[in-house]
N, C-alpha and C. Protein backbone atom coordinates (compact mmCIF):
# COMPACT_ATOMS: atom_id res chain seq x y z
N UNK A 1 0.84 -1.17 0.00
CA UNK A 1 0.00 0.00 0.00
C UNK A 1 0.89 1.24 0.00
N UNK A 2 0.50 2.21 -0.82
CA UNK A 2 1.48 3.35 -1.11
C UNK A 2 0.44 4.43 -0.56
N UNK A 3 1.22 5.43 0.42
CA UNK A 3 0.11 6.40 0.92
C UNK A 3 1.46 7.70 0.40
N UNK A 4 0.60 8.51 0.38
CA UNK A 4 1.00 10.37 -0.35
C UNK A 4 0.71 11.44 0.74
N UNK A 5 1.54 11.59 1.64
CA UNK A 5 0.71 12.70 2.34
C UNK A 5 1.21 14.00 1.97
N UNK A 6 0.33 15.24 1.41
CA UNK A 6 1.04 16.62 1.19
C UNK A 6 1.39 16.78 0.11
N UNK A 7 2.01 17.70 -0.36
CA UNK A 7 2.77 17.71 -1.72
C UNK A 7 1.84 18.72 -2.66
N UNK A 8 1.47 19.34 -1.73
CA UNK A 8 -0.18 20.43 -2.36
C UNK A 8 0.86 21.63 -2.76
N UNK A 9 0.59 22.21 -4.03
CA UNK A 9 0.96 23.30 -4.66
C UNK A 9 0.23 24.44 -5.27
N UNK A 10 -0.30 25.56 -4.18
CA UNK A 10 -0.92 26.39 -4.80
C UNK A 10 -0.34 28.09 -5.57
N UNK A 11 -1.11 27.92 -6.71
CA UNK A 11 -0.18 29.43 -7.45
C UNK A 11 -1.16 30.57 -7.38
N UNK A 12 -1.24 31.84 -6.90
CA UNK A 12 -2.29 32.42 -7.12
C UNK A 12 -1.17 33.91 -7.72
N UNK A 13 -2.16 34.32 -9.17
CA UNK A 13 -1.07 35.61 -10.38
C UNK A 13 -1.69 36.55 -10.11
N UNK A 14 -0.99 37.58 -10.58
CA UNK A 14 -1.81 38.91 -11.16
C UNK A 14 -1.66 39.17 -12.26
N UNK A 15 -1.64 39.68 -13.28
CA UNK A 15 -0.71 39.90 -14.57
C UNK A 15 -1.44 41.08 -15.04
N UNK A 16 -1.02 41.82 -16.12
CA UNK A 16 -1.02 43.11 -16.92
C UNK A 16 -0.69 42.55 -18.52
N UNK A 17 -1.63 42.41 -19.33
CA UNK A 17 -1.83 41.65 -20.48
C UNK A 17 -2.02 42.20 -21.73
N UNK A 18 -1.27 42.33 -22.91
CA UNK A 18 -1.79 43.36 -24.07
C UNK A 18 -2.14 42.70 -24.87
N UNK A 19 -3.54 42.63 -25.34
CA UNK A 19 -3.88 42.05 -26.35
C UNK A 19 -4.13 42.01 -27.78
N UNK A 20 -3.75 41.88 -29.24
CA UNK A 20 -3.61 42.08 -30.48
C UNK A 20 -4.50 41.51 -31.11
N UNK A 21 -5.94 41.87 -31.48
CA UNK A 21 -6.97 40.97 -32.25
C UNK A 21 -6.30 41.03 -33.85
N UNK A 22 -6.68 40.19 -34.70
CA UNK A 22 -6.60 39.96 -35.85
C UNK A 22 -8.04 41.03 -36.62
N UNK A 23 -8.31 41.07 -37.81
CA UNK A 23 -9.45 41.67 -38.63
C UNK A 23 -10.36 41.79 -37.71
N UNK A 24 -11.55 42.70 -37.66
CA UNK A 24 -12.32 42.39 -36.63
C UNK A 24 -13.63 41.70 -37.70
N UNK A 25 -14.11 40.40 -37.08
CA UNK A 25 -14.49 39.38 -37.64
C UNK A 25 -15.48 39.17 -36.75
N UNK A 26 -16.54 38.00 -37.14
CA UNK A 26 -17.45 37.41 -36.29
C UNK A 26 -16.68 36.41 -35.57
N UNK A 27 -15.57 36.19 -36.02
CA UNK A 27 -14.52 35.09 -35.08
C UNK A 27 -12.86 35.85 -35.35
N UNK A 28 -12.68 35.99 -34.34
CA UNK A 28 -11.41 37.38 -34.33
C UNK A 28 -10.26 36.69 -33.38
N UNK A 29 -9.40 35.68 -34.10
CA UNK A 29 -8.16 35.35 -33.41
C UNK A 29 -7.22 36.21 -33.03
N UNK A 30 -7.11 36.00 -31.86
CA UNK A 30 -5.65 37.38 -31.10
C UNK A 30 -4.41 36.67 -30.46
N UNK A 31 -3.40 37.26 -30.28
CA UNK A 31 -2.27 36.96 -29.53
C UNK A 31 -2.39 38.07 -28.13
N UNK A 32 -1.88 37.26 -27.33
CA UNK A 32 -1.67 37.69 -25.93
C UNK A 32 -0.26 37.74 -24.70
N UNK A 33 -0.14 38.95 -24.33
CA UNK A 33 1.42 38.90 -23.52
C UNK A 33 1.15 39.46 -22.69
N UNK A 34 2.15 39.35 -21.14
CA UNK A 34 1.88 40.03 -20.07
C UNK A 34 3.01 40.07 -19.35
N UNK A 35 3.50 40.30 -18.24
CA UNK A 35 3.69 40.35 -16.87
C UNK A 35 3.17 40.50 -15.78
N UNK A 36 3.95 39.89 -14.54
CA UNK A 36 3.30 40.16 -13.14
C UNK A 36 3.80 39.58 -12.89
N UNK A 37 3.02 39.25 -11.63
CA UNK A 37 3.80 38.91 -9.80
C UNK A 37 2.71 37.14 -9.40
N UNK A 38 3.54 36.54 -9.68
CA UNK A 38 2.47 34.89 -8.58
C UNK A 38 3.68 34.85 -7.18
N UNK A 39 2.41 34.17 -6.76
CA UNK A 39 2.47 33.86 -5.64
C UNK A 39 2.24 32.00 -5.21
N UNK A 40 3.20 31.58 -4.97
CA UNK A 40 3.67 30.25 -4.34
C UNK A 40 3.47 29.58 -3.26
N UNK A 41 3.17 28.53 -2.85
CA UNK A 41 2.89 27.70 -1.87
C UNK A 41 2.83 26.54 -1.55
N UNK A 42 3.92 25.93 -1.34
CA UNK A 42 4.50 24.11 -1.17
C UNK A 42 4.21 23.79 -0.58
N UNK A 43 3.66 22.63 -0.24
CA UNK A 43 3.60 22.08 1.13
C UNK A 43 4.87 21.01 1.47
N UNK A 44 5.39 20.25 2.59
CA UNK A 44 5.60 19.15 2.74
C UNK A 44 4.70 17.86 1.90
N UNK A 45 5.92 17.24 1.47
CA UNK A 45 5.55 15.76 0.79
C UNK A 45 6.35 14.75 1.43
N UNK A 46 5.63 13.66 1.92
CA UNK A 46 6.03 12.50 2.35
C UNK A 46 5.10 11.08 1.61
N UNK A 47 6.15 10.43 0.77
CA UNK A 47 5.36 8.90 -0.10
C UNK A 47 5.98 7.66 0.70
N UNK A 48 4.84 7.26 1.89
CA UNK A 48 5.68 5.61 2.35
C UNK A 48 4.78 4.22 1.50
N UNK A 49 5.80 3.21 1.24
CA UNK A 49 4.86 1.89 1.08
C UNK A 49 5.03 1.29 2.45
N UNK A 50 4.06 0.58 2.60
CA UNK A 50 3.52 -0.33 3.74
C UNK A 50 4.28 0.20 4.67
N UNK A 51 4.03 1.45 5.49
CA UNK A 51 4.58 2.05 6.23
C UNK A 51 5.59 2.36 6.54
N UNK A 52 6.33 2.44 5.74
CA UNK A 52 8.08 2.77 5.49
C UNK A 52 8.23 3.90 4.40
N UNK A 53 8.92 5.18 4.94
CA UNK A 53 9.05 6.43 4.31
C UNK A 53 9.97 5.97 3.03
N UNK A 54 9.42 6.35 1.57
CA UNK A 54 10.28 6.31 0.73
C UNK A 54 10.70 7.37 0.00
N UNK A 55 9.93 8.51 0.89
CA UNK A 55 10.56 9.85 -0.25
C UNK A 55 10.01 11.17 0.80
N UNK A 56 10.70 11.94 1.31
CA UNK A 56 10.27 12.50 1.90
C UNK A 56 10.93 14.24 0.97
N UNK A 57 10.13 15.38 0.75
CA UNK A 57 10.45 16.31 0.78
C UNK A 57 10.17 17.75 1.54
N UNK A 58 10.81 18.79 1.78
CA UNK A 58 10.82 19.82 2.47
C UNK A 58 9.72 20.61 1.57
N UNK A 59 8.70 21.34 1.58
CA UNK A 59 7.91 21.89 0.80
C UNK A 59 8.60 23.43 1.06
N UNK A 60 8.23 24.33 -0.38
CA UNK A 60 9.07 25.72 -0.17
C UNK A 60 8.42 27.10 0.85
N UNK A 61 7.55 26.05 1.58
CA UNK A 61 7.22 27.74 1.97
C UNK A 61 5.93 28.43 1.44
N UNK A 62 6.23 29.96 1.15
CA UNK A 62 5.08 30.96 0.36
C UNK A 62 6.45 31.30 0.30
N UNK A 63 6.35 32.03 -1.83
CA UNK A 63 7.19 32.78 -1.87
C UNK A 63 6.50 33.93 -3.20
N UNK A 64 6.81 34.62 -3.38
CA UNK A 64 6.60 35.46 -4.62
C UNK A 64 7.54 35.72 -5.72
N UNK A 65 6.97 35.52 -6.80
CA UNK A 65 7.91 35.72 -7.73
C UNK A 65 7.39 36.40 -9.13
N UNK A 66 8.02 37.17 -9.83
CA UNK A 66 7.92 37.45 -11.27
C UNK A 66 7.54 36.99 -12.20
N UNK A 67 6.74 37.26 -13.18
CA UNK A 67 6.28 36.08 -14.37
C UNK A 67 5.95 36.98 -15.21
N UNK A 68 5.82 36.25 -16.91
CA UNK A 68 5.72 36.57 -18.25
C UNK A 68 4.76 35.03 -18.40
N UNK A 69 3.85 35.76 -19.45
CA UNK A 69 3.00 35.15 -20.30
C UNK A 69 3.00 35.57 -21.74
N UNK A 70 2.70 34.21 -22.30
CA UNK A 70 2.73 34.40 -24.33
C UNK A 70 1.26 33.30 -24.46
N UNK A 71 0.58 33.68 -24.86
CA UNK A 71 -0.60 32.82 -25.50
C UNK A 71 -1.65 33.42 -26.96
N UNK A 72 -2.39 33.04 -26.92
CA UNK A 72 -3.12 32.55 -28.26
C UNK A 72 -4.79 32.70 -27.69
N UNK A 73 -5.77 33.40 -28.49
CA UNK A 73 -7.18 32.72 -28.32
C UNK A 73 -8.09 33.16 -29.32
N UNK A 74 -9.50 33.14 -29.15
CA UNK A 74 -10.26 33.47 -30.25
C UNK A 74 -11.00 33.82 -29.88
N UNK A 75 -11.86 35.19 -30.00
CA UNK A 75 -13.42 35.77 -29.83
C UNK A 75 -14.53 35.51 -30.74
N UNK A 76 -15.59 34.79 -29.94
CA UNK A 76 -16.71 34.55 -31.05
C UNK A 76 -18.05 35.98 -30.53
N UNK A 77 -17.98 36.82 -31.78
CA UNK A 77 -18.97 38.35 -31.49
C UNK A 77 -20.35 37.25 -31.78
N UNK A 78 -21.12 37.56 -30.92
CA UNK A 78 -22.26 37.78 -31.06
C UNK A 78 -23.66 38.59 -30.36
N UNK A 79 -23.37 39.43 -31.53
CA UNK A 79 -24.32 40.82 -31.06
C UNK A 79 -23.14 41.93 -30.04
N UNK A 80 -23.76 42.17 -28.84
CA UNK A 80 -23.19 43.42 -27.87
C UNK A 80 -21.92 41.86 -27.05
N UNK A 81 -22.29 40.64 -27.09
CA UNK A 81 -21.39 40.09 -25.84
C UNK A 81 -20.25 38.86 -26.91
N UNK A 82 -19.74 38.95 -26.23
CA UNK A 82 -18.47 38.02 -27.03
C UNK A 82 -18.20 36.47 -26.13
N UNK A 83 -18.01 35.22 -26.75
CA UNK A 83 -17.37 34.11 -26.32
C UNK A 83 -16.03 34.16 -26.79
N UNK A 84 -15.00 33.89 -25.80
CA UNK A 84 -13.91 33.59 -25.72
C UNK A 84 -12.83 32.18 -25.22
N UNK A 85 -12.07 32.02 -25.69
CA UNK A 85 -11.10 31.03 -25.35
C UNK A 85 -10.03 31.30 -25.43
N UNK A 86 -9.14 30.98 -24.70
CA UNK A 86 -7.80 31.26 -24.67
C UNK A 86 -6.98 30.38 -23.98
N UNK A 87 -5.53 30.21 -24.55
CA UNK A 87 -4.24 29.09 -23.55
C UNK A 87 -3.00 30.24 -23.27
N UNK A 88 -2.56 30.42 -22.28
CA UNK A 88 -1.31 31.13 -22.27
C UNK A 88 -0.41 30.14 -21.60
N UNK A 89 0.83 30.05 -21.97
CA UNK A 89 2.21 29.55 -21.37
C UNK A 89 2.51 30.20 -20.47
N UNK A 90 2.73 29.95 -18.95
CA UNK A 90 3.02 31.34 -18.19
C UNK A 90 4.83 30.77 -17.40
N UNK A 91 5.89 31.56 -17.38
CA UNK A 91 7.10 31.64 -16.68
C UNK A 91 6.98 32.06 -15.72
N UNK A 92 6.78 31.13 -14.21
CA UNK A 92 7.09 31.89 -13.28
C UNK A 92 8.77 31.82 -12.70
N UNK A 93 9.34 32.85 -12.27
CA UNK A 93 11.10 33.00 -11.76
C UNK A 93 11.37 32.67 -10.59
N UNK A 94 10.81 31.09 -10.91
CA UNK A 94 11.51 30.79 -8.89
C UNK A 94 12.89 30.52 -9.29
N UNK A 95 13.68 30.27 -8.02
CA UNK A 95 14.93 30.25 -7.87
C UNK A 95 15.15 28.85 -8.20
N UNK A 96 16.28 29.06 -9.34
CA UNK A 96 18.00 27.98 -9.36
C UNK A 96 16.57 27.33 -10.90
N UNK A 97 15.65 27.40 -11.08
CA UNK A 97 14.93 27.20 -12.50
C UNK A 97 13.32 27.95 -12.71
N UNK A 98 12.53 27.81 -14.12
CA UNK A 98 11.50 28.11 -13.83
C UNK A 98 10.15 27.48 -13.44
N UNK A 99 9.21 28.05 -13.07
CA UNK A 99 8.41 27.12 -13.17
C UNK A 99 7.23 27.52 -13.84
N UNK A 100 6.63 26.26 -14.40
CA UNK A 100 5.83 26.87 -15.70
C UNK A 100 4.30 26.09 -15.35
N UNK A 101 3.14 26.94 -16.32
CA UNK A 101 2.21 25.92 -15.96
C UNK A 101 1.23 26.45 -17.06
N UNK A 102 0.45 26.37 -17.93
CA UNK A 102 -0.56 26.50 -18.94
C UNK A 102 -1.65 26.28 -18.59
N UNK A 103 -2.60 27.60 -17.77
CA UNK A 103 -3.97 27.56 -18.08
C UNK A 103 -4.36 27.58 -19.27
N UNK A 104 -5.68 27.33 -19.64
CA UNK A 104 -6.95 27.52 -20.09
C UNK A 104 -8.35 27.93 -19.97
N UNK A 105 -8.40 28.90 -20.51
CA UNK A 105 -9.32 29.65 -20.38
C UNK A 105 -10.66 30.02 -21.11
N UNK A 106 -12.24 29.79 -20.86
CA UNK A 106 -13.13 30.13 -22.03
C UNK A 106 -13.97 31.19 -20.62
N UNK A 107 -14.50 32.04 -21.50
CA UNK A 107 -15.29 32.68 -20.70
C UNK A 107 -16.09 33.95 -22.06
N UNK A 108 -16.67 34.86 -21.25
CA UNK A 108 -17.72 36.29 -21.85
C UNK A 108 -17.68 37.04 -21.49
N UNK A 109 -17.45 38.15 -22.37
CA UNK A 109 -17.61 39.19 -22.19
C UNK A 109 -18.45 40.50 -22.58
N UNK A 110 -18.78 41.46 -22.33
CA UNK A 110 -20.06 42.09 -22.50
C UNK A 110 -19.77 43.75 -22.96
């Protein structure tokens, strides 16, 4: 039996984003870039089988760090409100490498 305790990683961003629509269309593909500031949160991880520790790690803390985003999406107009989708690649600058993670995004706007 293999038990997992911990190892929870939460990211919470802000970012500042410029966005470039293509023709303005009933479907209007854009590119998207940004910066800002996330925010980090490791926990402790410990993995034992049949009750014997086989991996134990130190979790980092809360830390803050710097980030850049590059992504891609598409607006569908209809009428006054718009459907959207979008993926961005986001860099966050933790220390000694980065760390990266790709939302996805659909939502409306009005």
């Amino acid at each position: 039996l293999i038990a997992v305790n911990g190892g929870r990683v939460s990211i919470f961003s802000a970012s500042v984003n410029g966005k470039l629509n293509l023709p303005n269309m009933t479907v209007s593909p854009y590119v998207i870039g940004g910066v800002g500031y996330a925010w980090l949160s490791v926990s402790d991880l410990s993995v034992s089988y049949q009750g014997q520790p086989i991996v134990t790690g130190a979790g980092l803390g809360s830390v803050s760090k710097p980030m850049v985003n590059l992504g891609a999406g598409v607006d569908f107009k209809l009428g006054t409100v718009a459907l959207f989708a979008e993926a961005k690649y986001t860099w966050i600058f933790t220390d000694n490498e980065k760390t990266t993670y790709f939302p996805v995004t659909v939502g409306v706007t009005f």
